[in-house]
N, C-alpha and C. Protein backbone atom coordinates (compact mmCIF):
# COMPACT_ATOMS: atom_id res chain seq x y z
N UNK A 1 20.89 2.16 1.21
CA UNK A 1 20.25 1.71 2.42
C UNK A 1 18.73 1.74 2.23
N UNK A 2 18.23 0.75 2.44
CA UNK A 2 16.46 0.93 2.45
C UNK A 2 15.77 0.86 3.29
N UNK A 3 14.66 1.14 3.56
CA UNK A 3 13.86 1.93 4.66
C UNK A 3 12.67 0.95 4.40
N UNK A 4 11.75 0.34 5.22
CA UNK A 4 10.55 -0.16 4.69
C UNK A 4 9.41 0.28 6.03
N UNK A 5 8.06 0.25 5.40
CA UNK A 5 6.97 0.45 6.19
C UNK A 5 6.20 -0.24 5.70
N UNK A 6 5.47 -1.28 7.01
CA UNK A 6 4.39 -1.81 6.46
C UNK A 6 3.27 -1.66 7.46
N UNK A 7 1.92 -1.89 6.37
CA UNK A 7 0.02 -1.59 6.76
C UNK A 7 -0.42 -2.56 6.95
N UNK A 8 -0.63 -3.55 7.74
CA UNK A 8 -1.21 -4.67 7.60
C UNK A 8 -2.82 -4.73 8.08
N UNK A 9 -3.33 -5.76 7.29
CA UNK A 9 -5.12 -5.84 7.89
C UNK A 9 -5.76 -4.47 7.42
N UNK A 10 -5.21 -4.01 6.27
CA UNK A 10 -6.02 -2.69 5.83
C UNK A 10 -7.06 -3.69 4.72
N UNK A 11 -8.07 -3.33 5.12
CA UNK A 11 -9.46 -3.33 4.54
C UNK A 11 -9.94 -3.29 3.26
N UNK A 12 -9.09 -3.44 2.57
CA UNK A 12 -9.29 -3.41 0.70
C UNK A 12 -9.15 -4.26 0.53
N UNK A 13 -9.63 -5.14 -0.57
CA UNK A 13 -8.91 -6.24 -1.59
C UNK A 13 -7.72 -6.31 -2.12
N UNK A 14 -6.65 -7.21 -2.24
CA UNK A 14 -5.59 -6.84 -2.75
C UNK A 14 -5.52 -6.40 -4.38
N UNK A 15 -6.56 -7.05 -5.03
CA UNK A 15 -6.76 -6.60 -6.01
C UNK A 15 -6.66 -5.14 -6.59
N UNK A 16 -7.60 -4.52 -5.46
CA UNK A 16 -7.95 -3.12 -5.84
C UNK A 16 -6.55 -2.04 -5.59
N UNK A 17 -5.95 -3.22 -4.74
CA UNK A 17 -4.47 -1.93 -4.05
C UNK A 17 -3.60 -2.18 -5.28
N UNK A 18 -3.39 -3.58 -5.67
CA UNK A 18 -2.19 -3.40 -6.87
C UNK A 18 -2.69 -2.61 -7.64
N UNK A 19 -3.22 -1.91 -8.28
CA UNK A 19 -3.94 -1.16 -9.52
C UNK A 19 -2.97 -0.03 -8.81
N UNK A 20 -2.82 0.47 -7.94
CA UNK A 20 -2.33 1.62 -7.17
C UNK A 20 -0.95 1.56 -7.28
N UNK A 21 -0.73 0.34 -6.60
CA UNK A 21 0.81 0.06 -6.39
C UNK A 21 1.39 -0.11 -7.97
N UNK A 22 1.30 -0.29 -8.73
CA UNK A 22 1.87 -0.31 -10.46
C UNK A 22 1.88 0.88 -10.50
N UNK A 23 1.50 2.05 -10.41
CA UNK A 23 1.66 3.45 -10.47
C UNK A 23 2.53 3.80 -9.97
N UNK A 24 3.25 3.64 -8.46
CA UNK A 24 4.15 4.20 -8.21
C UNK A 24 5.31 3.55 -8.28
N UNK A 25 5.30 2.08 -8.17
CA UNK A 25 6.48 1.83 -8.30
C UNK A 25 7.68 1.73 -9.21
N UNK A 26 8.93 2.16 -8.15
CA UNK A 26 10.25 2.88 -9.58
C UNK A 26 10.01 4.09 -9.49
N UNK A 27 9.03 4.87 -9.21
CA UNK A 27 9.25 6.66 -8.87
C UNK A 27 10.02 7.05 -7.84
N UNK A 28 10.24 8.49 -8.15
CA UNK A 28 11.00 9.05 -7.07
C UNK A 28 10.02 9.42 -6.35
N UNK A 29 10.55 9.29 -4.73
CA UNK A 29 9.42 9.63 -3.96
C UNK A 29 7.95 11.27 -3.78
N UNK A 30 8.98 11.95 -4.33
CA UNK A 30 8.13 13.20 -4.83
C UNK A 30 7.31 12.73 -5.99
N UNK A 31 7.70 12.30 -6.89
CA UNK A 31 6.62 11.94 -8.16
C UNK A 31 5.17 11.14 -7.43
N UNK A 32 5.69 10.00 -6.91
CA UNK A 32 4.80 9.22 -6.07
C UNK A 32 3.75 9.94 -5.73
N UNK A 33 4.15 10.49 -4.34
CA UNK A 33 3.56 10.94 -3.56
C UNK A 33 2.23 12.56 -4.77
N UNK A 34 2.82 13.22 -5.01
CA UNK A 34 2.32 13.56 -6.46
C UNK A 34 1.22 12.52 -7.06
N UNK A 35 1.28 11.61 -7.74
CA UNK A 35 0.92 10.41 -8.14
C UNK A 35 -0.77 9.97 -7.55
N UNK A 36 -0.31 9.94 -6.28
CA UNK A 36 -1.09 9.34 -5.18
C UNK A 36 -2.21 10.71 -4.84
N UNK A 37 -1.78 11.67 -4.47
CA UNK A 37 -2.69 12.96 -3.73
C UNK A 37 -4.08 12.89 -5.22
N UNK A 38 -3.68 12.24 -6.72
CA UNK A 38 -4.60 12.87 -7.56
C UNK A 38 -5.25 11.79 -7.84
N UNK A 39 -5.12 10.30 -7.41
CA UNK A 39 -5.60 9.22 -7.82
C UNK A 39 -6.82 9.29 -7.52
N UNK A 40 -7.88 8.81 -7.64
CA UNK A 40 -9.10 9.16 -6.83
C UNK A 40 -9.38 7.88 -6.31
N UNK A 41 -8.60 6.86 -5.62
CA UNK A 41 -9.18 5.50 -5.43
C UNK A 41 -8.55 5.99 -3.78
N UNK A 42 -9.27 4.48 -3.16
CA UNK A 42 -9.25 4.67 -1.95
C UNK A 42 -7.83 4.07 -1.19
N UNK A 43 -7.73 3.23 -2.27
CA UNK A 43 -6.17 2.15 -2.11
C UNK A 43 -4.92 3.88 -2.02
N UNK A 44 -5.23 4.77 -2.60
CA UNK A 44 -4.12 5.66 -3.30
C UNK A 44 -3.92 6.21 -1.60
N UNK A 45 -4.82 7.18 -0.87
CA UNK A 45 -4.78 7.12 0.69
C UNK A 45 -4.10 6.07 1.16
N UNK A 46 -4.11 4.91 1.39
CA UNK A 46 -3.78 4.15 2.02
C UNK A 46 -2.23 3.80 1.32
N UNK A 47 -2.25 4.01 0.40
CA UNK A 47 -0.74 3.59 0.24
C UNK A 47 0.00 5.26 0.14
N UNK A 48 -0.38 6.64 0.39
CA UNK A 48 0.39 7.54 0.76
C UNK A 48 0.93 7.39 2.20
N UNK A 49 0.16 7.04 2.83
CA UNK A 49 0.54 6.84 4.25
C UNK A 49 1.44 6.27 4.71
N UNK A 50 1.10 4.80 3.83
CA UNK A 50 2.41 4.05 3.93
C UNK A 50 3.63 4.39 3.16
N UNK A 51 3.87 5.52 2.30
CA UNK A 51 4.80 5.41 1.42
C UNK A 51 5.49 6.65 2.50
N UNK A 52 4.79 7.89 3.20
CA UNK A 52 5.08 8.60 4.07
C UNK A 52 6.03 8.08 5.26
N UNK A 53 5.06 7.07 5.57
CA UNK A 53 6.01 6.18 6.89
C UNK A 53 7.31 5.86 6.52
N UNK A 54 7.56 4.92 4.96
CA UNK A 54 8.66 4.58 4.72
C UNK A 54 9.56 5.57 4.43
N UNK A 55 9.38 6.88 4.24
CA UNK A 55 10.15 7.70 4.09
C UNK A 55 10.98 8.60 5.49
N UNK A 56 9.63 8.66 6.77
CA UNK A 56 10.28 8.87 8.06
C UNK A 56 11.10 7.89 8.13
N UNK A 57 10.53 6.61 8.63
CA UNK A 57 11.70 5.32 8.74
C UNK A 57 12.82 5.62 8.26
N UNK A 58 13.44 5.91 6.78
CA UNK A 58 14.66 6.60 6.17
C UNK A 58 15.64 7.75 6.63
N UNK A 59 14.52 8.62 7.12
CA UNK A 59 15.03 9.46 7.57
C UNK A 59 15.64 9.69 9.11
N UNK A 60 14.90 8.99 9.74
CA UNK A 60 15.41 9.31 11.42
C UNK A 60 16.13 8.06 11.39
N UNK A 61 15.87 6.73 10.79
CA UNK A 61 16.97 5.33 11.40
C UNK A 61 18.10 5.51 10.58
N UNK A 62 18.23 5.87 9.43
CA UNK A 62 19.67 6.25 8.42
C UNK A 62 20.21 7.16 7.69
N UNK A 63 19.46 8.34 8.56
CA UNK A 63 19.98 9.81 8.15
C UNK A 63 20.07 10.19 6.05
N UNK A 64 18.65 9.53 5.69
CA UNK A 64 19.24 9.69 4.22
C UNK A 64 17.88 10.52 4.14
N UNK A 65 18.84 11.65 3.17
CA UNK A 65 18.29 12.65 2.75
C UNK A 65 16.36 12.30 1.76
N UNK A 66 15.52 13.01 2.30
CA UNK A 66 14.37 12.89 1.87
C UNK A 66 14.54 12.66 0.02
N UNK A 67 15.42 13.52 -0.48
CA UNK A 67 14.90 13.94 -2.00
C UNK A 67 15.45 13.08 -2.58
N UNK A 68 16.72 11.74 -2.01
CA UNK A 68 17.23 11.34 -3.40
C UNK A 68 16.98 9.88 -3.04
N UNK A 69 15.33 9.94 -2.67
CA UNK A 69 15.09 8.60 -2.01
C UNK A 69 13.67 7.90 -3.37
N UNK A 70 13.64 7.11 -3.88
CA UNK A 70 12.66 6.35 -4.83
C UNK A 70 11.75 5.14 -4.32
N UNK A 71 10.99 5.04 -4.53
CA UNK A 71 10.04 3.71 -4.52
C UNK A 71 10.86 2.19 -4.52
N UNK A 72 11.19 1.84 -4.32
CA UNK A 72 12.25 0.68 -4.69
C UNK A 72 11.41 -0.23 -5.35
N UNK A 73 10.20 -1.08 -4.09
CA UNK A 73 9.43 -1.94 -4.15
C UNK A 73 8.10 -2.06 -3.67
N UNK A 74 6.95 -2.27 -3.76
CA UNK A 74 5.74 -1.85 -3.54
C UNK A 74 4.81 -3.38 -3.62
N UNK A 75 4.61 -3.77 -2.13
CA UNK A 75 3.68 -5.02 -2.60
C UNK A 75 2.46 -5.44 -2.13
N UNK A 76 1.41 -5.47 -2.43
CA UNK A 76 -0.03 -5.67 -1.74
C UNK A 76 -0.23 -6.73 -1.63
N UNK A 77 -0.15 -7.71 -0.31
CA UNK A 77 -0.19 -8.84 -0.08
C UNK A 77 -1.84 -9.58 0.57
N UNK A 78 -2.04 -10.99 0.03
CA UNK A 78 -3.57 -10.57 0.97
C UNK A 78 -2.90 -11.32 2.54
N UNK A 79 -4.36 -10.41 3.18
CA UNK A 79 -4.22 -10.90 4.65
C UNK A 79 -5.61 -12.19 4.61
N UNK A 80 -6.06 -12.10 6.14
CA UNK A 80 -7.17 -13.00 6.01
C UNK A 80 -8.15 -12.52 5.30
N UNK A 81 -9.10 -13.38 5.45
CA UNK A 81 -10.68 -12.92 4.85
C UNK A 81 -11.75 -13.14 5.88
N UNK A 82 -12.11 -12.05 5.76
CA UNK A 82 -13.75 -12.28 6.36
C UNK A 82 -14.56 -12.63 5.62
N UNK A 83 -15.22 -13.83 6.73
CA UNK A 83 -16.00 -14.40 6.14
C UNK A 83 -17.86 -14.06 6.39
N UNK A 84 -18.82 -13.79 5.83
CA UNK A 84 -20.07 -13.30 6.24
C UNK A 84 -20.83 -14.30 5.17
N UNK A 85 -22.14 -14.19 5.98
CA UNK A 85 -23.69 -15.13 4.74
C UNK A 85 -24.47 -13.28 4.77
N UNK A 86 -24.86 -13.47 3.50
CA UNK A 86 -26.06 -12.72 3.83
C UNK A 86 -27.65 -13.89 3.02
N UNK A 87 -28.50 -13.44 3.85
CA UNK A 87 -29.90 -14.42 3.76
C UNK A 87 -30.25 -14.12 2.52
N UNK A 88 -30.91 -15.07 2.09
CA UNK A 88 -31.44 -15.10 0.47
C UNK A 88 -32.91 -15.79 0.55
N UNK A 89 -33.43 -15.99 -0.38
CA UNK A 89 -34.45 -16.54 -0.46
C UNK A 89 -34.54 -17.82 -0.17
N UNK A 90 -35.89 -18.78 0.63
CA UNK A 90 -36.04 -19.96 0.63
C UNK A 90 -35.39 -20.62 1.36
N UNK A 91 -34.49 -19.81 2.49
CA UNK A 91 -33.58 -19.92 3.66
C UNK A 91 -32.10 -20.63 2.88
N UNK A 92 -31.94 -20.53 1.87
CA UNK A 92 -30.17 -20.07 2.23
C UNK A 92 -29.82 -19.10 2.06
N UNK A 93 -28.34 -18.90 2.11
CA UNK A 93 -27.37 -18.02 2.24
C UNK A 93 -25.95 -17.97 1.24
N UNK A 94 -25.80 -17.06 0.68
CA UNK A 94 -24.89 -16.53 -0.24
C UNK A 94 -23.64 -15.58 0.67
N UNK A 95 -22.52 -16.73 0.85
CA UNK A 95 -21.73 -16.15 1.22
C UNK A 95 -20.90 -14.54 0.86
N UNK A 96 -20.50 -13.99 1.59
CA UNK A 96 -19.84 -12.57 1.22
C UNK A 96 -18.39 -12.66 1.87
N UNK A 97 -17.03 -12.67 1.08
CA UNK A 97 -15.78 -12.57 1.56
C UNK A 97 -15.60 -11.23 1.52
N UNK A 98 -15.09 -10.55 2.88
CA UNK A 98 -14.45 -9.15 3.04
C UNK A 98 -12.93 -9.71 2.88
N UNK A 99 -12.16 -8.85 1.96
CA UNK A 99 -10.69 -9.13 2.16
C UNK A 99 -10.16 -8.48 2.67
N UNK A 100 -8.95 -8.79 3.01
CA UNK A 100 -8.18 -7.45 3.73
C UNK A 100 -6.60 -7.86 2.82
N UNK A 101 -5.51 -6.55 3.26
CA UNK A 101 -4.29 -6.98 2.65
C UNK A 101 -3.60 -6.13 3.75
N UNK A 102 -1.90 -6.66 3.25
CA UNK A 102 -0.79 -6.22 3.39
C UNK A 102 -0.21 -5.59 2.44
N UNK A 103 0.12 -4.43 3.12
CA UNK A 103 0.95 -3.43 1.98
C UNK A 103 2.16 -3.23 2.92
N UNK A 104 3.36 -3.35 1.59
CA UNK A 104 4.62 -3.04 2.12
C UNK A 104 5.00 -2.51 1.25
N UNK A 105 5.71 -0.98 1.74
CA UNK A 105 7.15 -0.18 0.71
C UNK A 105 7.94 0.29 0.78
N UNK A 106 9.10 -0.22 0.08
CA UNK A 106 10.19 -0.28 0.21
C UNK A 106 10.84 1.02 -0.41
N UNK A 107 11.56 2.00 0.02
CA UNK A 107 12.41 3.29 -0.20
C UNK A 107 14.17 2.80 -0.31
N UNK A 108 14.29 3.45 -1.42
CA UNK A 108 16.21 3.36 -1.41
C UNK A 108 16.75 4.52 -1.76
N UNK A 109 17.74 4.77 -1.35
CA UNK A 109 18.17 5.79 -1.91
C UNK A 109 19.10 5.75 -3.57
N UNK A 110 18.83 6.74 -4.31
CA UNK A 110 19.26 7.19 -5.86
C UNK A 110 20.81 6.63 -5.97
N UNK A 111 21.03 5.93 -6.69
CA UNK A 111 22.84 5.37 -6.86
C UNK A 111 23.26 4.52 -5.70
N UNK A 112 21.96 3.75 -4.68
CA UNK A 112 23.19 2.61 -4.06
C UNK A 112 22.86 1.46 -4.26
């Protein structure tokens, strides 16, 4: 049975979150979470949270035990972009894209 939680419109590049998400995914959720507390990036926060959620979700909607639950699937999707100018010389402007993404992860339990 799988459990999913998703972050949407979180404030990173998707770029910077997959670097994160290749780390955990296919771990057991203890390794992960492990994994994540020592990463020093900012994506690694943001995807404990979400990997936390997907693990309540598991637990209170399908009664499956915390420990024999793994990473299944892990995906950093982009959302919109913000768009900004900042002023430059001689009056134009050099656009600046803020990205944002979607993170979704997916929990299963060990042997189903």
């Amino acid at each position: 049975m799988e459990a999913k939680a998703r972050t949407r419109f979180v404030r990173i590049s998707p770029q910077k979150l997959r670097l994160v998400c290749d780390l955990v995914a296919g771990k057991r959720v203890d390794q992960a979470l492990s994994i994540l507390d020592f990463t020093p990036k900012k994506a690694a926060r943001i995807l404990s949270k979400t990997l936390m959620a997907a693990v309540a979700n598991a637990r209170d909607q399908q009664n499956i035990d915390e420990d024999r639950l793994y990473v299944k699937r892990v995906t950093a999707d982009t959302g919109p972009t913000w768009k900004r100018s900042l002023p430059r010389a001689h009056m134009h402007a050099t656009p600046i894209l803020k990205r944002t993404s979607h993170v979704t992860v997916i929990v299963d339990e060990i042997g189903s």
